[in-house]
PDB file of N, CA and C in Angstrom:
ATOM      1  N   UNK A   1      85.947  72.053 110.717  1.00  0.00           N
ATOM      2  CA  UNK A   1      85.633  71.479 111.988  1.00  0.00           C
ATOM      3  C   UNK A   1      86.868  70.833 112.608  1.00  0.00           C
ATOM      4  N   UNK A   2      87.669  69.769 111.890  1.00  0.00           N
ATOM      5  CA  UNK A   2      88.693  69.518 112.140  1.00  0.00           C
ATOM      6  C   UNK A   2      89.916  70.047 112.488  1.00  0.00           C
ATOM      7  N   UNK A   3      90.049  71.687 112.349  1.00  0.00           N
ATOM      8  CA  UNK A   3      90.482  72.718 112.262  1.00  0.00           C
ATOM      9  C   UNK A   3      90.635  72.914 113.783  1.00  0.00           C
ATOM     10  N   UNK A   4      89.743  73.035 114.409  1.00  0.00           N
ATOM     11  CA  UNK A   4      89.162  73.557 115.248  1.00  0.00           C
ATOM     12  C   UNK A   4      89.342  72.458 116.978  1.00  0.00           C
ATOM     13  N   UNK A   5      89.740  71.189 116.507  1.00  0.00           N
ATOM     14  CA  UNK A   5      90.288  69.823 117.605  1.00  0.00           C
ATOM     15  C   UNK A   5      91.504  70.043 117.824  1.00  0.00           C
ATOM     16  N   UNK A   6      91.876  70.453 119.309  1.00  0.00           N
ATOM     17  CA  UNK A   6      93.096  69.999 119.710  1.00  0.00           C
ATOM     18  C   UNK A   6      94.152  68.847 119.301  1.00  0.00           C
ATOM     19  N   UNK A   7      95.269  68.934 119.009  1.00  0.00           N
ATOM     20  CA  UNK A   7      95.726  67.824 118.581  1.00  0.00           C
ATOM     21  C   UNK A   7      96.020  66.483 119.727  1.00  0.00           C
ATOM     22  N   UNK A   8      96.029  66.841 121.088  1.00  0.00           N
ATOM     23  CA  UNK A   8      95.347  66.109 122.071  1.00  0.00           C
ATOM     24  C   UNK A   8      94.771  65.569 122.380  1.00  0.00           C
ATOM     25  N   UNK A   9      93.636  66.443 121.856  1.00  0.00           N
ATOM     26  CA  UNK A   9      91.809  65.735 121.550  1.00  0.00           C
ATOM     27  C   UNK A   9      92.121  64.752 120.791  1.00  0.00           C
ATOM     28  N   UNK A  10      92.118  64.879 119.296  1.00  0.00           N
ATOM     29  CA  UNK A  10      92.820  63.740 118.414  1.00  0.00           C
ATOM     30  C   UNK A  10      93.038  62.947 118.748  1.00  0.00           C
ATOM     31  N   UNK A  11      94.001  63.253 119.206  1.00  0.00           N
ATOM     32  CA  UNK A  11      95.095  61.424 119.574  1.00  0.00           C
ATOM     33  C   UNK A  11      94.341  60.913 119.939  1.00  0.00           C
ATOM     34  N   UNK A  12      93.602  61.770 121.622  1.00  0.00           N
ATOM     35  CA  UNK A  12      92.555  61.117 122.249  1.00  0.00           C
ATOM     36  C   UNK A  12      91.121  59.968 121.610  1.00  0.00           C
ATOM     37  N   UNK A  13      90.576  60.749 120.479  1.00  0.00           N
ATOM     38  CA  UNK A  13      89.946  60.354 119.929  1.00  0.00           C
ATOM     39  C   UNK A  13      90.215  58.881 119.217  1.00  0.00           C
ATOM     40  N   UNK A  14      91.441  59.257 118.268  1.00  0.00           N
ATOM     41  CA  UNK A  14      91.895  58.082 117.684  1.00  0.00           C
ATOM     42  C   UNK A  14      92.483  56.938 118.605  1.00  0.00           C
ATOM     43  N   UNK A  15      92.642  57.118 119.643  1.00  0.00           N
ATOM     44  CA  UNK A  15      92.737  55.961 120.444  1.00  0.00           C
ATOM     45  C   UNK A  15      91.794  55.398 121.496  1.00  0.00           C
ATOM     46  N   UNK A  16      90.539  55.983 121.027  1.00  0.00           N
ATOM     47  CA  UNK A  16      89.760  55.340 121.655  1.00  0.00           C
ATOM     48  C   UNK A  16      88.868  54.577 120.722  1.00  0.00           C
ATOM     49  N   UNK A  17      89.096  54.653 119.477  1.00  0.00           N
ATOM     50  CA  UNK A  17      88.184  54.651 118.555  1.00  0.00           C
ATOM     51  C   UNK A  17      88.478  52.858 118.188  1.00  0.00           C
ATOM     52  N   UNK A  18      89.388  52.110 118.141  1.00  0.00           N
ATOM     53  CA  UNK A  18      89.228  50.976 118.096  1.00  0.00           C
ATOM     54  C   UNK A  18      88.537  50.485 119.688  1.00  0.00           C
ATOM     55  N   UNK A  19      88.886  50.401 120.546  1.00  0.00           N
ATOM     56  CA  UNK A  19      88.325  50.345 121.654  1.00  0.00           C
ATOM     57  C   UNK A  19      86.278  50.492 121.564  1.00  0.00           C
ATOM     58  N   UNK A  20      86.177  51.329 120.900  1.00  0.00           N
ATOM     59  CA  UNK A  20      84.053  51.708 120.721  1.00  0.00           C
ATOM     60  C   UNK A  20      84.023  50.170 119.609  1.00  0.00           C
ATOM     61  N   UNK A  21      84.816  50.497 118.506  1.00  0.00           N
ATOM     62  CA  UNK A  21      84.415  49.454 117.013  1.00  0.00           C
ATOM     63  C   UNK A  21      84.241  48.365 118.007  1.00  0.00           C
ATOM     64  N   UNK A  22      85.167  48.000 118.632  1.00  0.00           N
ATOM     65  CA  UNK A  22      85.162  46.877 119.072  1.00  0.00           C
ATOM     66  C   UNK A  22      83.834  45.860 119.790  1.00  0.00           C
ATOM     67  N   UNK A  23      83.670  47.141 120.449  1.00  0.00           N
ATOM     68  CA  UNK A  23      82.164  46.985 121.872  1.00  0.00           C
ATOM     69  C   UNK A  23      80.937  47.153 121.101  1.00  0.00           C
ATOM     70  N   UNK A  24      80.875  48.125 119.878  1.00  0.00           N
ATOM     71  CA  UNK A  24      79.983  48.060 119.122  1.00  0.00           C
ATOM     72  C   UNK A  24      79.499  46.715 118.007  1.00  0.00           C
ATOM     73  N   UNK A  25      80.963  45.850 117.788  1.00  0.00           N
ATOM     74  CA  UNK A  25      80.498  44.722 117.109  1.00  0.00           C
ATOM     75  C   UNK A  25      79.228  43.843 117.248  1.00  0.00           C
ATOM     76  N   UNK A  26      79.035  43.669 118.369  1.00  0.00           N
ATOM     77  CA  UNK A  26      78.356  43.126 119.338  1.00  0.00           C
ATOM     78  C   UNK A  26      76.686  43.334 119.093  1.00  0.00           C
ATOM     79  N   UNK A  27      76.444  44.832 118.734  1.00  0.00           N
ATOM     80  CA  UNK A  27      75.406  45.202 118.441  1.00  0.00           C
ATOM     81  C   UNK A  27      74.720  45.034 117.075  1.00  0.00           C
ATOM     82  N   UNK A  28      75.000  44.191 116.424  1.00  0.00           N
ATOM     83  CA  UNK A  28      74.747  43.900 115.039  1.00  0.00           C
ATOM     84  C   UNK A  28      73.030  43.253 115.113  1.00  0.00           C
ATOM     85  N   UNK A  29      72.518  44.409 113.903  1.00  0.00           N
ATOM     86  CA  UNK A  29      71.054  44.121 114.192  1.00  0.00           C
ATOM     87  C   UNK A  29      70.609  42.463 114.069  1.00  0.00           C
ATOM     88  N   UNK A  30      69.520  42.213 114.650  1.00  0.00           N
ATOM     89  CA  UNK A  30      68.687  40.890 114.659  1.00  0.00           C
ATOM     90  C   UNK A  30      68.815  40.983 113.639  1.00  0.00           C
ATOM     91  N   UNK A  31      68.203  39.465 112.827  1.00  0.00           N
ATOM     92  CA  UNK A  31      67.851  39.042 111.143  1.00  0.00           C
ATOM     93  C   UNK A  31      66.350  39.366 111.632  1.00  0.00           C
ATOM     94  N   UNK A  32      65.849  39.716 110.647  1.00  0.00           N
ATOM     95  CA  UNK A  32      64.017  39.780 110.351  1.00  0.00           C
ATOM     96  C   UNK A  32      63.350  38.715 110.902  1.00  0.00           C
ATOM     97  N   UNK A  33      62.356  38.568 111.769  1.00  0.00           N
ATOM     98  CA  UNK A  33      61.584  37.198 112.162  1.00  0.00           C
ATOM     99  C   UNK A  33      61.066  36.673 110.932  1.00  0.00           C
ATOM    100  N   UNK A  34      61.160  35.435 110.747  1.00  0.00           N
ATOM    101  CA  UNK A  34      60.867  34.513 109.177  1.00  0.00           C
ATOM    102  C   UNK A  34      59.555  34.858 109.359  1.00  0.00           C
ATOM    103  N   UNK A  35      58.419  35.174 109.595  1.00  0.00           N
ATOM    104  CA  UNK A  35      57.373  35.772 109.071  1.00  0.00           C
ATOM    105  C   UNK A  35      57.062  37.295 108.735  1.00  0.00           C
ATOM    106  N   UNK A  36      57.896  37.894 108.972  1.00  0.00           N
ATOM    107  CA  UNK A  36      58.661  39.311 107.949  1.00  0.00           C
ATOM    108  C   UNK A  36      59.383  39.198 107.299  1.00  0.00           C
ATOM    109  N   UNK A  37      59.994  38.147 106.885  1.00  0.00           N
ATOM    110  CA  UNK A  37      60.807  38.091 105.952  1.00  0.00           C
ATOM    111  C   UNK A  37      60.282  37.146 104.704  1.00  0.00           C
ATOM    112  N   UNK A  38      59.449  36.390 105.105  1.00  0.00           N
ATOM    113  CA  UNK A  38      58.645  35.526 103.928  1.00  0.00           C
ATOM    114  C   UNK A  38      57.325  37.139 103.427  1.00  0.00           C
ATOM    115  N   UNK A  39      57.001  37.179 104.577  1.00  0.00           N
ATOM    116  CA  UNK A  39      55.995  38.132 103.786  1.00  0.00           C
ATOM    117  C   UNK A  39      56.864  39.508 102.909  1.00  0.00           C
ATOM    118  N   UNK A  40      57.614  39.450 103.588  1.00  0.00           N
ATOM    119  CA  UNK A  40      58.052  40.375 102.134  1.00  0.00           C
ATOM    120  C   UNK A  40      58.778  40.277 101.088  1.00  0.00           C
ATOM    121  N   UNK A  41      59.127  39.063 100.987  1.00  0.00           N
ATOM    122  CA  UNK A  41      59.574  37.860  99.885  1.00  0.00           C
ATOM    123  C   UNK A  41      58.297  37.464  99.122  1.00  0.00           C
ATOM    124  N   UNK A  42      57.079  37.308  99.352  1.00  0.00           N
ATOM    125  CA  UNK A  42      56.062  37.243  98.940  1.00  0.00           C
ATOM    126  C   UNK A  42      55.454  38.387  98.018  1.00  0.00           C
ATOM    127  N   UNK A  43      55.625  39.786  98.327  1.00  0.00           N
ATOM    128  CA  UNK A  43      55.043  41.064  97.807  1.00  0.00           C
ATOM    129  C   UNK A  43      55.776  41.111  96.180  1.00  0.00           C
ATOM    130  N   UNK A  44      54.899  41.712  95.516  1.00  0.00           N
ATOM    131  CA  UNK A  44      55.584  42.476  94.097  1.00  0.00           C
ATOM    132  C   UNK A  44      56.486  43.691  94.268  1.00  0.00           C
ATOM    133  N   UNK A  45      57.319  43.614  93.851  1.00  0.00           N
ATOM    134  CA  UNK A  45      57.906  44.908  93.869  1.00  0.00           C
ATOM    135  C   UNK A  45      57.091  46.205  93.751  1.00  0.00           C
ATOM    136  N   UNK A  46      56.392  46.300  92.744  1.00  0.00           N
ATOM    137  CA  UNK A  46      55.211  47.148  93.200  1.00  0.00           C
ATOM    138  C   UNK A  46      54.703  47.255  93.640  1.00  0.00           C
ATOM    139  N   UNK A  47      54.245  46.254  94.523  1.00  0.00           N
ATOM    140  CA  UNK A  47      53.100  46.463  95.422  1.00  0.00           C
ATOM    141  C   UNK A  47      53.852  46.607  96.839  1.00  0.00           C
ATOM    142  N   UNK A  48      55.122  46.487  97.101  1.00  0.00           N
ATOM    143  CA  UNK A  48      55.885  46.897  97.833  1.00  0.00           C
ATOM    144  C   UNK A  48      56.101  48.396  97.833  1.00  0.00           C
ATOM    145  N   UNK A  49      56.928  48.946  96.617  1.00  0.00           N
ATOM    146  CA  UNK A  49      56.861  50.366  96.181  1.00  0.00           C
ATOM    147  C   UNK A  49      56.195  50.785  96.473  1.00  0.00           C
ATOM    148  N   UNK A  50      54.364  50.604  96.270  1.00  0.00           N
ATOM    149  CA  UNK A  50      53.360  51.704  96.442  1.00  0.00           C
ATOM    150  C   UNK A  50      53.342  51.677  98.109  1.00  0.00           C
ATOM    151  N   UNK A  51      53.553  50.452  98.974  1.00  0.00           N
ATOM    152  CA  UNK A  51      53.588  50.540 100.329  1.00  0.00           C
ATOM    153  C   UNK A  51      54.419  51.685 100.909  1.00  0.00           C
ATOM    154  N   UNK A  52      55.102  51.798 100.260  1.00  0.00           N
ATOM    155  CA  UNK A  52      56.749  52.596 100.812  1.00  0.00           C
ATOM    156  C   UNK A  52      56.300  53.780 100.678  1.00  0.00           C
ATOM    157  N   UNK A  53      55.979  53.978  99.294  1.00  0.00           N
ATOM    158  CA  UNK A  53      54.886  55.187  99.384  1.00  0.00           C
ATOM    159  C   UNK A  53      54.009  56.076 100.449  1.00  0.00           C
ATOM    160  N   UNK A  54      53.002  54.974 100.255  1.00  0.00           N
ATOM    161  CA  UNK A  54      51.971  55.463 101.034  1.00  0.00           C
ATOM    162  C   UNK A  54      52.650  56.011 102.745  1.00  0.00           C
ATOM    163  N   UNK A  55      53.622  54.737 103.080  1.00  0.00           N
ATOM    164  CA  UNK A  55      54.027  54.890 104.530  1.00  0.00           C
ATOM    165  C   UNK A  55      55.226  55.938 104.362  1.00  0.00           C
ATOM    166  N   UNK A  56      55.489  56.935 103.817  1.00  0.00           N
ATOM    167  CA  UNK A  56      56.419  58.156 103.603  1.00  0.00           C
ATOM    168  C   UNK A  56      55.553  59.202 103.215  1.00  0.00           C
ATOM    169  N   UNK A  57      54.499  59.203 102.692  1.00  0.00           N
ATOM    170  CA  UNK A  57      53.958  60.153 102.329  1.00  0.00           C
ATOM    171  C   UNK A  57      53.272  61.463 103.232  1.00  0.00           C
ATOM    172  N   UNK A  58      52.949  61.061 104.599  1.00  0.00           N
ATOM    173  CA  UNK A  58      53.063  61.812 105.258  1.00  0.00           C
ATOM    174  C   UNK A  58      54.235  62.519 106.510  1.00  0.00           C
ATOM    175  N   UNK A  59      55.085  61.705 106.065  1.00  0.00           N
ATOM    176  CA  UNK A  59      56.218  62.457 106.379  1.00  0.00           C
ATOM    177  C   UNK A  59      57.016  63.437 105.030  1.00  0.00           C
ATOM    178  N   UNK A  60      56.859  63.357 103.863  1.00  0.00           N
ATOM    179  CA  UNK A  60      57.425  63.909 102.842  1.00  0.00           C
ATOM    180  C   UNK A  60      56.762  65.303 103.148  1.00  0.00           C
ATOM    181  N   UNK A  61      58.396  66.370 102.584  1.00  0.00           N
ATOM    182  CA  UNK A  61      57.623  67.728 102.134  1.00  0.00           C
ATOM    183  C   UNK A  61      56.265  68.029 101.358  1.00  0.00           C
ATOM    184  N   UNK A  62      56.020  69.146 101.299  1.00  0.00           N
ATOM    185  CA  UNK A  62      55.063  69.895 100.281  1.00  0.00           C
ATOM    186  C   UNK A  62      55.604  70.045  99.382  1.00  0.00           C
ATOM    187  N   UNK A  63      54.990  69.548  98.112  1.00  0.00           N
ATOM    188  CA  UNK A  63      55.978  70.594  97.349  1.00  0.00           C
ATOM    189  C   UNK A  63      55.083  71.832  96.826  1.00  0.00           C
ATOM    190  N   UNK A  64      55.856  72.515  95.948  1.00  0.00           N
ATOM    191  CA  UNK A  64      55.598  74.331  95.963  1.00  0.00           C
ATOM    192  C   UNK A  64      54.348  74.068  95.066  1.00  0.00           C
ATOM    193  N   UNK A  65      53.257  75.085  95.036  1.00  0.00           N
ATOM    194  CA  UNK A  65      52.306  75.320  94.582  1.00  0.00           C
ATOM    195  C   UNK A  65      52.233  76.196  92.591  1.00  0.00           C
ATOM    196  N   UNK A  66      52.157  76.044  92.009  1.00  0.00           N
ATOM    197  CA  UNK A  66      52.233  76.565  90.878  1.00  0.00           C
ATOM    198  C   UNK A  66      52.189  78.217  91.262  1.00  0.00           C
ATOM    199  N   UNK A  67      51.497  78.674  91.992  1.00  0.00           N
ATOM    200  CA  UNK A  67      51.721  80.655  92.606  1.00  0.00           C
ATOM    201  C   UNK A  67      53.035  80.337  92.895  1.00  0.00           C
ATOM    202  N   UNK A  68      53.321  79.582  93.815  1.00  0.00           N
ATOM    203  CA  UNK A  68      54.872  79.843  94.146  1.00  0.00           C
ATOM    204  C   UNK A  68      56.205  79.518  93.296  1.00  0.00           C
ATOM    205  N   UNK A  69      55.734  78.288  92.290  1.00  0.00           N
ATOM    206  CA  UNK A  69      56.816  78.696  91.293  1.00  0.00           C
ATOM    207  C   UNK A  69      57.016  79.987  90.822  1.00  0.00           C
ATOM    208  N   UNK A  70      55.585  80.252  90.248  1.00  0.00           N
ATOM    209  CA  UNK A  70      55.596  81.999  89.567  1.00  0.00           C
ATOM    210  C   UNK A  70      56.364  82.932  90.388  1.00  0.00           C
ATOM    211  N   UNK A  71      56.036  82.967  91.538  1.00  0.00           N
ATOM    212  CA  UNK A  71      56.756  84.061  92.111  1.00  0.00           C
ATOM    213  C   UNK A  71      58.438  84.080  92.267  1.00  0.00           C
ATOM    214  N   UNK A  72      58.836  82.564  92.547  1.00  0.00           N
ATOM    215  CA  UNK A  72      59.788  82.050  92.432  1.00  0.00           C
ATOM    216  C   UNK A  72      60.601  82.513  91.258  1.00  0.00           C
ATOM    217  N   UNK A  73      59.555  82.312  90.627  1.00  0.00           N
ATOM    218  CA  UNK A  73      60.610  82.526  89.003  1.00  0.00           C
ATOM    219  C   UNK A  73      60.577  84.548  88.630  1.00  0.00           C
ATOM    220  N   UNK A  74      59.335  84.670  89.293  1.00  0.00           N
ATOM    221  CA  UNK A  74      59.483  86.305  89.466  1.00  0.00           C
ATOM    222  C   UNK A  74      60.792  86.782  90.439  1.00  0.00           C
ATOM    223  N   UNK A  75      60.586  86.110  91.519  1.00  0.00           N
ATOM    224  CA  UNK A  75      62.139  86.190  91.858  1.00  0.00           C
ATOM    225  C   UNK A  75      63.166  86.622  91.708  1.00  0.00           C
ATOM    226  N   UNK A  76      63.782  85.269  90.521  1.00  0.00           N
ATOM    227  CA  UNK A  76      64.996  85.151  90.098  1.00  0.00           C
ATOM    228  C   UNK A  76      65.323  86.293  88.748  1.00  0.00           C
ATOM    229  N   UNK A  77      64.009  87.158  88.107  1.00  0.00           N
ATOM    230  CA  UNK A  77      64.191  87.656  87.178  1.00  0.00           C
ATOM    231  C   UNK A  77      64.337  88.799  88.326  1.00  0.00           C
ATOM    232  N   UNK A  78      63.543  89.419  89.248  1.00  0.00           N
ATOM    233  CA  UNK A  78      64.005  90.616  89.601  1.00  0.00           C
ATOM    234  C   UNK A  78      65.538  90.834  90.540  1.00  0.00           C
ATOM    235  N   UNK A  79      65.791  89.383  90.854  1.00  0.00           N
ATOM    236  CA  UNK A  79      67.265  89.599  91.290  1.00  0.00           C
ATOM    237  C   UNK A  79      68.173  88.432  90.636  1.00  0.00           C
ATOM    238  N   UNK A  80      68.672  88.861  89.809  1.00  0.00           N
ATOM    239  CA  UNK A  80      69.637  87.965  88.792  1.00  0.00           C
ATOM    240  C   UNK A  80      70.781  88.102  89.596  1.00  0.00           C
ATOM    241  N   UNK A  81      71.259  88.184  90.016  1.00  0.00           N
ATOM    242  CA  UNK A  81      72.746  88.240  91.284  1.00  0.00           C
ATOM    243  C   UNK A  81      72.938  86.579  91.333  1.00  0.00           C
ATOM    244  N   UNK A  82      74.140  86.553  92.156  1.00  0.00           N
ATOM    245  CA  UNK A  82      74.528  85.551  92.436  1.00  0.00           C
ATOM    246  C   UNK A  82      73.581  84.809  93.920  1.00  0.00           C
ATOM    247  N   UNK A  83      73.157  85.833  94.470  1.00  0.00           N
ATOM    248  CA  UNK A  83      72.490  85.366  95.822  1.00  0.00           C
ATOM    249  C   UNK A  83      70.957  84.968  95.526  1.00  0.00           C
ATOM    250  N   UNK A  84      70.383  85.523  94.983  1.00  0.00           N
ATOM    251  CA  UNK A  84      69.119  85.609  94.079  1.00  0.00           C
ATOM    252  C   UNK A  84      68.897  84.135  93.542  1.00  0.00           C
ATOM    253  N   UNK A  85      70.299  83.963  92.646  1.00  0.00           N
ATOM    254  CA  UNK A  85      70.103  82.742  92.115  1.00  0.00           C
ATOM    255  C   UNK A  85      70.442  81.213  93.186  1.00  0.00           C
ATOM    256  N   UNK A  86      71.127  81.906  94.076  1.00  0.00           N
ATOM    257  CA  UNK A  86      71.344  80.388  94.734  1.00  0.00           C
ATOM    258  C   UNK A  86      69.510  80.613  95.766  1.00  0.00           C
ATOM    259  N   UNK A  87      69.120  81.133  96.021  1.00  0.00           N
ATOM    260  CA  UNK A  87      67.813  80.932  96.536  1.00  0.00           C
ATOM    261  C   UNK A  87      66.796  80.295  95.599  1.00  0.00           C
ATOM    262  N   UNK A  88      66.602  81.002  94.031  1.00  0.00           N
ATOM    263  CA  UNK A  88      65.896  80.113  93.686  1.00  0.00           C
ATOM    264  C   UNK A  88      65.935  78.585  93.021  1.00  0.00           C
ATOM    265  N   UNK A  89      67.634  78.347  93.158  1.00  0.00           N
ATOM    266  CA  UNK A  89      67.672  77.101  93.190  1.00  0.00           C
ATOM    267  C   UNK A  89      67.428  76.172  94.172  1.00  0.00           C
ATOM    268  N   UNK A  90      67.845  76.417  95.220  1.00  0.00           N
ATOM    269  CA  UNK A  90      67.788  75.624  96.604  1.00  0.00           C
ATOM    270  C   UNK A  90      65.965  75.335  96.677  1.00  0.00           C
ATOM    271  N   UNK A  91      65.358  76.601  96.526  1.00  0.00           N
ATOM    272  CA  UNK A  91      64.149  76.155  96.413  1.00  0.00           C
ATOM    273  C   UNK A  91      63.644  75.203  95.239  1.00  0.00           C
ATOM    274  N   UNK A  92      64.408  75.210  94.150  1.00  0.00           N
ATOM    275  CA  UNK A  92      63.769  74.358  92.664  1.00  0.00           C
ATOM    276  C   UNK A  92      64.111  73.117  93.057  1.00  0.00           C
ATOM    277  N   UNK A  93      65.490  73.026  94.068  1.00  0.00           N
ATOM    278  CA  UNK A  93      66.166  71.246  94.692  1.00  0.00           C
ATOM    279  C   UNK A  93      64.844  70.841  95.632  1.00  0.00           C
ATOM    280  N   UNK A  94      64.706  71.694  96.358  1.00  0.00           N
ATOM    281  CA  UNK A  94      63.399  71.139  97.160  1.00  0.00           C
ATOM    282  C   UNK A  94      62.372  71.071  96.964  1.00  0.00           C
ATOM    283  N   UNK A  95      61.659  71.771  95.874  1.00  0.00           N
ATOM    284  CA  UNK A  95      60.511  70.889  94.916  1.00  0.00           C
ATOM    285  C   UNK A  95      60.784  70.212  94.299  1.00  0.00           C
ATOM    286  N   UNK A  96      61.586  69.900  94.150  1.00  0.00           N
ATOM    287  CA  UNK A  96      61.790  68.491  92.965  1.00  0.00           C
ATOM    288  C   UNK A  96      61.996  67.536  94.090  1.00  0.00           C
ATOM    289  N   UNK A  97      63.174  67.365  95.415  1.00  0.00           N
ATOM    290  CA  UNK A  97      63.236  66.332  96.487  1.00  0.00           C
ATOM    291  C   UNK A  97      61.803  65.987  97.036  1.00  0.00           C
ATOM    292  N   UNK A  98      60.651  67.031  97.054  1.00  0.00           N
ATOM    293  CA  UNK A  98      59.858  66.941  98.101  1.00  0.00           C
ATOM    294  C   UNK A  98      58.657  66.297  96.680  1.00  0.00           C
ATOM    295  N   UNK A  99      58.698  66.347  95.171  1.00  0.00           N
ATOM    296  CA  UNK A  99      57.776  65.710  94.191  1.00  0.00           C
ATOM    297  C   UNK A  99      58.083  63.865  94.190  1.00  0.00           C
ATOM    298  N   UNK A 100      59.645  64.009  94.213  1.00  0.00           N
ATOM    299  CA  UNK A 100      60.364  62.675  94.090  1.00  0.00           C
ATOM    300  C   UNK A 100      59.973  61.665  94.992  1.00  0.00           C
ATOM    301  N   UNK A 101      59.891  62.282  96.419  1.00  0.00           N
ATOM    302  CA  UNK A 101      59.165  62.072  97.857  1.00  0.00           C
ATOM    303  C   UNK A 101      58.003  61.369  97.770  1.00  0.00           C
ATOM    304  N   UNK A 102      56.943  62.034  97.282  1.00  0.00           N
ATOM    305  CA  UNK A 102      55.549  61.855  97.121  1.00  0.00           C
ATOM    306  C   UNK A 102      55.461  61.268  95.685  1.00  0.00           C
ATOM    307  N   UNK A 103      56.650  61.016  94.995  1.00  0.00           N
ATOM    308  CA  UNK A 103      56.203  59.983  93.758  1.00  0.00           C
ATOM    309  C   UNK A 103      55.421  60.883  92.458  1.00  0.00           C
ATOM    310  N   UNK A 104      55.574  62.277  93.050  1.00  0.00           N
ATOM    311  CA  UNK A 104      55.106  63.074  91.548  1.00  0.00           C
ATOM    312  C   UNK A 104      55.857  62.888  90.861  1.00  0.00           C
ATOM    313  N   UNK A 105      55.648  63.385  89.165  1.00  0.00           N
ATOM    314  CA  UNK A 105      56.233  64.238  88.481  1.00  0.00           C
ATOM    315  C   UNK A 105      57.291  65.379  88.507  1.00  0.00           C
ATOM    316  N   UNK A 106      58.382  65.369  88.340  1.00  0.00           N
ATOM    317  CA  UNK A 106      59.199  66.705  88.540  1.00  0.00           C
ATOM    318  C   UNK A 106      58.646  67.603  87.339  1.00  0.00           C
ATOM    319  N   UNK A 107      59.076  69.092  87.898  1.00  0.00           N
ATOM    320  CA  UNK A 107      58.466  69.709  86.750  1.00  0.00           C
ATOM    321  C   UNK A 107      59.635  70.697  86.496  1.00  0.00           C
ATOM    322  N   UNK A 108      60.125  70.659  85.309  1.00  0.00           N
ATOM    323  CA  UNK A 108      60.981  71.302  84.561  1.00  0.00           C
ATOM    324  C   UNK A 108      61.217  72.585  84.238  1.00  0.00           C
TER     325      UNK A 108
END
């Protein structure tokens, strides 16, 4: 990507870039209102955790269905290649990101 910037651009860039830090200081988030911040000074860590949970859980992936491991793993046996295998890994990273997500079990 960097490859690809004028060395013009650059300069440009880098000299504007203290100039933003600067104006951006400014924007430094609020502190928590002390009754969000006691109440969650108050919670168990677990009982925090399972909150975090619950409020991610419908944003988290699916993860893959036991048919789709199988096939998955049928897959990787009918194409042992190098391309073969980076597919059914990328998919094994994203059932395991999308179990981790939802607080399953990974499955091995």
């Amino acid at each position: 990507m960097w490859s690809q910037i004028s060395p013009m651009r650059a300069a440009l860039c880098l000299a504007l870039l203290p100039m933003l830090t600067s104006s951006l200081a400014g924007c430094a988030p609020a502190k928590l209102a002390p009754t969000l911040a006691a109440r969650a000074a108050n919670k168990e860590p677990a009982a925090r955790r399972l909150e975090i949970q619950r409020k991610l859980a419908p944003v988290c992936p699916v993860p893959l269905s036991d048919a789709a491991l199988d096939r998955m793993a049928d897959y990787a046996e009918a194409h042992p290649d190098k391309d073969g295998l980076a597919i059914v890994n990328d998919a094994a990273r994203l059932d395991a990101e999308a179990r981790v997500c939802r607080g399953m079990q990974v499955k091995s």
